[in-house]
Protein backbone atom coordinates (compact mmCIF):
# COMPACT_ATOMS: atom_id res chain seq x y z
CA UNK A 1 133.71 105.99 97.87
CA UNK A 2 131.18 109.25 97.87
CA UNK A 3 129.43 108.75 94.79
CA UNK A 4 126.43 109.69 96.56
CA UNK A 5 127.62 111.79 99.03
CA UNK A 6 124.59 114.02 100.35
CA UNK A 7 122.40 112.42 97.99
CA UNK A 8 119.12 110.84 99.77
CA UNK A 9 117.58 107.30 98.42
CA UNK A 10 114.45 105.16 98.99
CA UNK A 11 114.45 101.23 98.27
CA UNK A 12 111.21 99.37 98.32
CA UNK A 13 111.40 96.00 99.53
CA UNK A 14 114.35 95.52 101.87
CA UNK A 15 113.23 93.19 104.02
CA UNK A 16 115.99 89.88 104.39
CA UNK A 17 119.42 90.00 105.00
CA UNK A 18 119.90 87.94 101.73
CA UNK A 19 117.48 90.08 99.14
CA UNK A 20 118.64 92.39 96.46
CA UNK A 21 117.26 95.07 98.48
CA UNK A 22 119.16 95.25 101.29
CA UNK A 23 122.44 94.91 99.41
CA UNK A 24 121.36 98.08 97.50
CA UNK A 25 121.00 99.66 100.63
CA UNK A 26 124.45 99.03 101.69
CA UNK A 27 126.21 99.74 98.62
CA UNK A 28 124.40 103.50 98.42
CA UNK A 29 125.55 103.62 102.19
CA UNK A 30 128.81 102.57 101.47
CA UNK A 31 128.95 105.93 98.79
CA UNK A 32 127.42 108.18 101.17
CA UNK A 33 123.76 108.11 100.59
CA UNK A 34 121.38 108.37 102.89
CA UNK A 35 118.65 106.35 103.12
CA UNK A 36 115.21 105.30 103.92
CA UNK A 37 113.82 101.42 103.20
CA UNK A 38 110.72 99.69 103.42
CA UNK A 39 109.78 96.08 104.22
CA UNK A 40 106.95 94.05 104.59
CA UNK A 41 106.94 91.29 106.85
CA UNK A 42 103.22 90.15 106.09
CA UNK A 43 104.65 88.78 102.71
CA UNK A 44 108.16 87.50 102.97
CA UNK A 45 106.69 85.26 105.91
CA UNK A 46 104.56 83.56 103.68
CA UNK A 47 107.27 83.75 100.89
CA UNK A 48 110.43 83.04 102.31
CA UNK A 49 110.03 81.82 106.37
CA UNK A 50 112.98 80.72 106.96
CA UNK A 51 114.24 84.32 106.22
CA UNK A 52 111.65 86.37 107.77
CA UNK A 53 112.44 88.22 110.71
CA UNK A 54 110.39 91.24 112.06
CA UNK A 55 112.66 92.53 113.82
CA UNK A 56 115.49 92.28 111.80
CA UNK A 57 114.59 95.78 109.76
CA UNK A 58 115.44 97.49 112.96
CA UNK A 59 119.18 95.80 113.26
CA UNK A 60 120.00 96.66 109.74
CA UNK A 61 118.71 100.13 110.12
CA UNK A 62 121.24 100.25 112.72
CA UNK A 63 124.10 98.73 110.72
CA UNK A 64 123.71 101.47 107.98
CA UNK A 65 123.90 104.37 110.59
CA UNK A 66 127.26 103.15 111.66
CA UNK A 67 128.41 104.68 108.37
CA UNK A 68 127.61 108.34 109.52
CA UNK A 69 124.19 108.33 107.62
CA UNK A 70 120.69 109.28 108.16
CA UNK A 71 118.63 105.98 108.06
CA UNK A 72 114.67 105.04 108.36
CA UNK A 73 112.65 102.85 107.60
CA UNK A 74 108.74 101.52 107.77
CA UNK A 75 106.71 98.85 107.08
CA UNK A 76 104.59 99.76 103.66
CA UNK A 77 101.90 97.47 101.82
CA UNK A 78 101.97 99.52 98.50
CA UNK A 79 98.70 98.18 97.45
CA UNK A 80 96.86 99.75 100.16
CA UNK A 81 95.32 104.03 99.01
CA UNK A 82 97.80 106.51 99.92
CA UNK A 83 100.92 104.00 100.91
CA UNK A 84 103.29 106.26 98.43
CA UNK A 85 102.14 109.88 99.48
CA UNK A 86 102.57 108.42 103.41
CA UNK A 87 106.34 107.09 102.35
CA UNK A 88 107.60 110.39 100.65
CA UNK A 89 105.85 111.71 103.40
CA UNK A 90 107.78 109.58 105.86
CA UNK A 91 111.27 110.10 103.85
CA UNK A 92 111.06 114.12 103.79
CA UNK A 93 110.33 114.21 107.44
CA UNK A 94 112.87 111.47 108.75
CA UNK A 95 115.88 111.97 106.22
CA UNK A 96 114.95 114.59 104.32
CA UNK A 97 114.06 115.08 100.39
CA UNK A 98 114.60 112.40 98.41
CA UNK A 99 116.57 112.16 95.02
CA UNK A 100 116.65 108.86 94.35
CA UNK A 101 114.09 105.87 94.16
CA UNK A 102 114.68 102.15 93.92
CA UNK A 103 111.09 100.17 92.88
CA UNK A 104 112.58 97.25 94.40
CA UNK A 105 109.39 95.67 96.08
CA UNK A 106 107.51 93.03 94.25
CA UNK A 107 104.78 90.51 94.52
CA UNK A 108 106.07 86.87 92.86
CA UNK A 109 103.29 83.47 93.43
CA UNK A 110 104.40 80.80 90.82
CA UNK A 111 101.29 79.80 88.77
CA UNK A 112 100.70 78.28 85.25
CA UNK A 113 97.48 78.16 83.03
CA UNK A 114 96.03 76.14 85.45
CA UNK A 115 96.79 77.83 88.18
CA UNK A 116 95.50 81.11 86.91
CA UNK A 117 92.98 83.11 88.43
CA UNK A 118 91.53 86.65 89.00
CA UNK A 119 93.16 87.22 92.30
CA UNK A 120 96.09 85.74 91.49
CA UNK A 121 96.52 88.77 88.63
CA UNK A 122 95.21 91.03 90.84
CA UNK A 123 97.77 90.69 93.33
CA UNK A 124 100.71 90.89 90.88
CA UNK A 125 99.18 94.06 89.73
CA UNK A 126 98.78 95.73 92.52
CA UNK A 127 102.49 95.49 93.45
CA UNK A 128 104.06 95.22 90.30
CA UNK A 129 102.15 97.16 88.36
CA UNK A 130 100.15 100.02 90.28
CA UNK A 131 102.81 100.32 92.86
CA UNK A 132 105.47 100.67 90.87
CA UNK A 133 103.46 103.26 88.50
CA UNK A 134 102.15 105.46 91.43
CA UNK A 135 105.14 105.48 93.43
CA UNK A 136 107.33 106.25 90.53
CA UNK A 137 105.08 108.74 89.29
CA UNK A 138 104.69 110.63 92.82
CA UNK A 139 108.46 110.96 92.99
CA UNK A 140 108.65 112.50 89.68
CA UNK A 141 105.55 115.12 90.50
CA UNK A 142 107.62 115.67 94.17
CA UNK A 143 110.81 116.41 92.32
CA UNK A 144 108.96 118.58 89.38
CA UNK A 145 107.04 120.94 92.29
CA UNK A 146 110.16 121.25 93.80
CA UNK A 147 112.53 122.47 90.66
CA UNK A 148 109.27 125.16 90.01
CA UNK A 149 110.35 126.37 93.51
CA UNK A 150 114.12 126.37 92.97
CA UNK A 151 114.08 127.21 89.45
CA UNK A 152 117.01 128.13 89.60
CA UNK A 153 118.95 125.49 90.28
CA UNK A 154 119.69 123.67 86.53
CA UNK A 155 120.91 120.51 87.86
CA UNK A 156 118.04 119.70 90.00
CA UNK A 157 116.83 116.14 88.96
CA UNK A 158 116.67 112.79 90.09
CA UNK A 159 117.23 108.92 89.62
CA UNK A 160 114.22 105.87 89.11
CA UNK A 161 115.65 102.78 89.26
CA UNK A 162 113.22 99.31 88.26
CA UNK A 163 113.72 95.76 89.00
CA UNK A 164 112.75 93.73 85.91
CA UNK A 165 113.24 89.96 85.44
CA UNK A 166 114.17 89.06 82.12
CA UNK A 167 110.96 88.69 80.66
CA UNK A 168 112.16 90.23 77.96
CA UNK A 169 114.81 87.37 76.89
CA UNK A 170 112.28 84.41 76.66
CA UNK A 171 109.57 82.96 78.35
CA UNK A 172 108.51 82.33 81.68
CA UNK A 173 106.16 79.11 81.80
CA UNK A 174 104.94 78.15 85.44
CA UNK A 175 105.08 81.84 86.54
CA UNK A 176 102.83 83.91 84.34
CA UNK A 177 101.25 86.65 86.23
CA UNK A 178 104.61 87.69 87.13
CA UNK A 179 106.58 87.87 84.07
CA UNK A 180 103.30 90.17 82.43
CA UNK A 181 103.72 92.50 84.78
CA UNK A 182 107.72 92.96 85.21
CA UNK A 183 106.87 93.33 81.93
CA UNK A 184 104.74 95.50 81.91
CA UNK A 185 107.53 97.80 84.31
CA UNK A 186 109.55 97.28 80.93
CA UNK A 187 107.60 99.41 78.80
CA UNK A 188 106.27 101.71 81.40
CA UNK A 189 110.10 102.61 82.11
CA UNK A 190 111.02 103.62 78.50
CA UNK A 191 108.12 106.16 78.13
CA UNK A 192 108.57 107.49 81.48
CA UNK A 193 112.04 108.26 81.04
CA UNK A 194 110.91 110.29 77.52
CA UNK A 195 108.35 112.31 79.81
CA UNK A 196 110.97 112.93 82.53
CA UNK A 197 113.90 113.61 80.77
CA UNK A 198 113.13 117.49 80.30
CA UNK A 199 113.17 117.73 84.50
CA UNK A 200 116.56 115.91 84.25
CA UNK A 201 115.39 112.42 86.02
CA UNK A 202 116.70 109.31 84.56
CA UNK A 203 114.42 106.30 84.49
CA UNK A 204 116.20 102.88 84.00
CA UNK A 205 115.45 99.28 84.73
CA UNK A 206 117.42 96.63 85.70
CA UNK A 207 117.24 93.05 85.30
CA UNK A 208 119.67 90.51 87.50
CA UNK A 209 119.19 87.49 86.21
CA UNK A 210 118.36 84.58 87.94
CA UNK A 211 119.88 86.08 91.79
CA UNK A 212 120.81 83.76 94.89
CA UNK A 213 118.71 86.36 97.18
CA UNK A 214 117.60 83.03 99.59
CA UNK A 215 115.14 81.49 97.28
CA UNK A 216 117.41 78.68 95.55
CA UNK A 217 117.69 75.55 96.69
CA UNK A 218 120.88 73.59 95.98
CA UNK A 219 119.16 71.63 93.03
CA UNK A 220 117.81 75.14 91.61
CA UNK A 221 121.71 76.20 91.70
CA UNK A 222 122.40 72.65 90.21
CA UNK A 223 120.59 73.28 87.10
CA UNK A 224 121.16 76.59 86.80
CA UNK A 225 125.24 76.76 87.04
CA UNK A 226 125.52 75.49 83.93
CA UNK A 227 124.27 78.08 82.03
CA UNK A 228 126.45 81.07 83.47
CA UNK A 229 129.39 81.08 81.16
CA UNK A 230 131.11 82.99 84.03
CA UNK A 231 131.28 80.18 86.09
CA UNK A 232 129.16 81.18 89.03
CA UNK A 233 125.23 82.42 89.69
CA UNK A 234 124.43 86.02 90.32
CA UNK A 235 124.57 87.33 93.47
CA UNK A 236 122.54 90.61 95.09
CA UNK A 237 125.64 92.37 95.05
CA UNK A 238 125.86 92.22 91.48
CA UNK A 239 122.96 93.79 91.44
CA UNK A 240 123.87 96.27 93.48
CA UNK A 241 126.64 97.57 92.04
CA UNK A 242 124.85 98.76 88.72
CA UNK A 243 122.18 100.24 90.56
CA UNK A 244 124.40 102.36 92.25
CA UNK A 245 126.11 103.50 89.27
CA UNK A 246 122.26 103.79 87.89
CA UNK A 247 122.01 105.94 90.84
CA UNK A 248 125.39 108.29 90.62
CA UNK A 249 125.82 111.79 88.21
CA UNK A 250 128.06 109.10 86.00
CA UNK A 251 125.09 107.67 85.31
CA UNK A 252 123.51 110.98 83.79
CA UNK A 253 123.29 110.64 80.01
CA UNK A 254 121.66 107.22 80.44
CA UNK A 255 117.66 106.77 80.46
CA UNK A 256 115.13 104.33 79.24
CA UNK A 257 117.54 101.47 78.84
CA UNK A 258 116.74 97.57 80.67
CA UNK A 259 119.71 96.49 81.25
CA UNK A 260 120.42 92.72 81.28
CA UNK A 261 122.93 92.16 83.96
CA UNK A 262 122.96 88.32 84.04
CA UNK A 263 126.34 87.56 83.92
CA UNK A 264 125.93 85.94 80.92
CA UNK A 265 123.20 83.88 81.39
């Protein structure tokens, strides 16, 4: 399994042992990437306690090494100026330059109508939206400076991988401010992708369906069952399995697709 032997990767938002994050992280290790992860333990506390560990980012980093890979990590609020110029930053010092880029983070506070309000929207888009956009488009300006230098080299490109949510598919009452702007991802992923096709990066998203990542209760899993024809609910792995093909040189003739990996749902 060296799929992505000697290739380097960042995932946003890899902070519990259950998330789709962190099984990304393994599977890339598992194919020889190398890696470097961020988490933010200010947010899954409130969002997840009984998951939330500070200290577990350091264990896992540790876990991953045991594969014979380079491996870092840092804690990264992407709303706050400059948090994705001080991550590639970070990467290119610690693991080296980067080829690959996961926009896995995300900000997700169930509200309806009546629930709505300014900084409820703000928030959403300051993850969802701006971080994604910046970070993605700071990769893409990192990779382009870098193929002026080694013009050369013809094959010199790279891999942006999105997390969508399936906004697409229907609607999303009770949680509004999120499914606006994993949809907005959507669109911003297929015109990317036309912009960075000429410097040979692929921009895809991916959406996992509903995803026992630690959030379900039983009752959620209950009512939710049913409607997997497959006869089981999605799990981070999944997930994490296209991605890595997302991420791989098999994956090279494919760009500005969302791709609804919900196991029938």
């Amino acid at each position: 399994m060296t799929r992505l032997q000697g290739k380097i990767a960042i995932v946003t938002g890899a902070s519990r042992p259950g998330g789709i994050g962190v099984a990304i992280c393994r599977a890339f290790a598992a194919e020889g990437a190398s890696l470097f992860f961020t988490h933010l333990y200010d947010y899954d506390k409130n969002i997840n306690p009984i998951d939330a560990d500070e200290s577990w980012p350091d264990l896992f980093a540790e876990e991953l090494r045991q594969l014979g890979i380079k491996v870092g990590h840092m804690k990264l609020d992407l709303t706050l100026p400059g948090s994705r110029s001080l991550l590639l930053e970070e990467v290119r010092k610690v693991v080296g330059f980067p080829t690959i880029l996961v926009n896995n983070a995300t900000y997700s506070v169930d509200a309806d109508f009546r629930q709505l309000n300014e900084a409820l929207i703000d928030a959403h888009c300051a993850v969802n939206v701006r971080g994604t956009f910046m970070l993605s488009a700071e990769f893409a300006r990192m990779i382009e400076a870098e193929k002026n230098i080694h013009s050369s080299h013809s094959k010199f490109g790279g891999r942006i991988i999105n997390l969508t949510s399936g906004q697409g598919k229907g609607p999303m009452p009770g949680n509004l401010a999120y499914a606006a702007t994993k949809g907005a991802i959507s669109v911003f992923t297929e015109s990317l992708a036309a912009e960075l096709a000429p410097l040979g990066i692929t921009v895809n998203a991916v959406d996992p369906g509903p995803t026992d990542s630690g959030w379900m209760s039983e009752e959620v899993k209950k009512a939710l069952l049913p409607r997997f024809p497959m006869g089981r609910i999605g799990l981070p792995e999944d997930a994490a399995r296209l991605i890595t093909f997302l991420a791989s040189d098999d994956s090279q003739w494919i760009t500005g697709q969302i791709i609804h990996s919900r196991g029938g749902f």
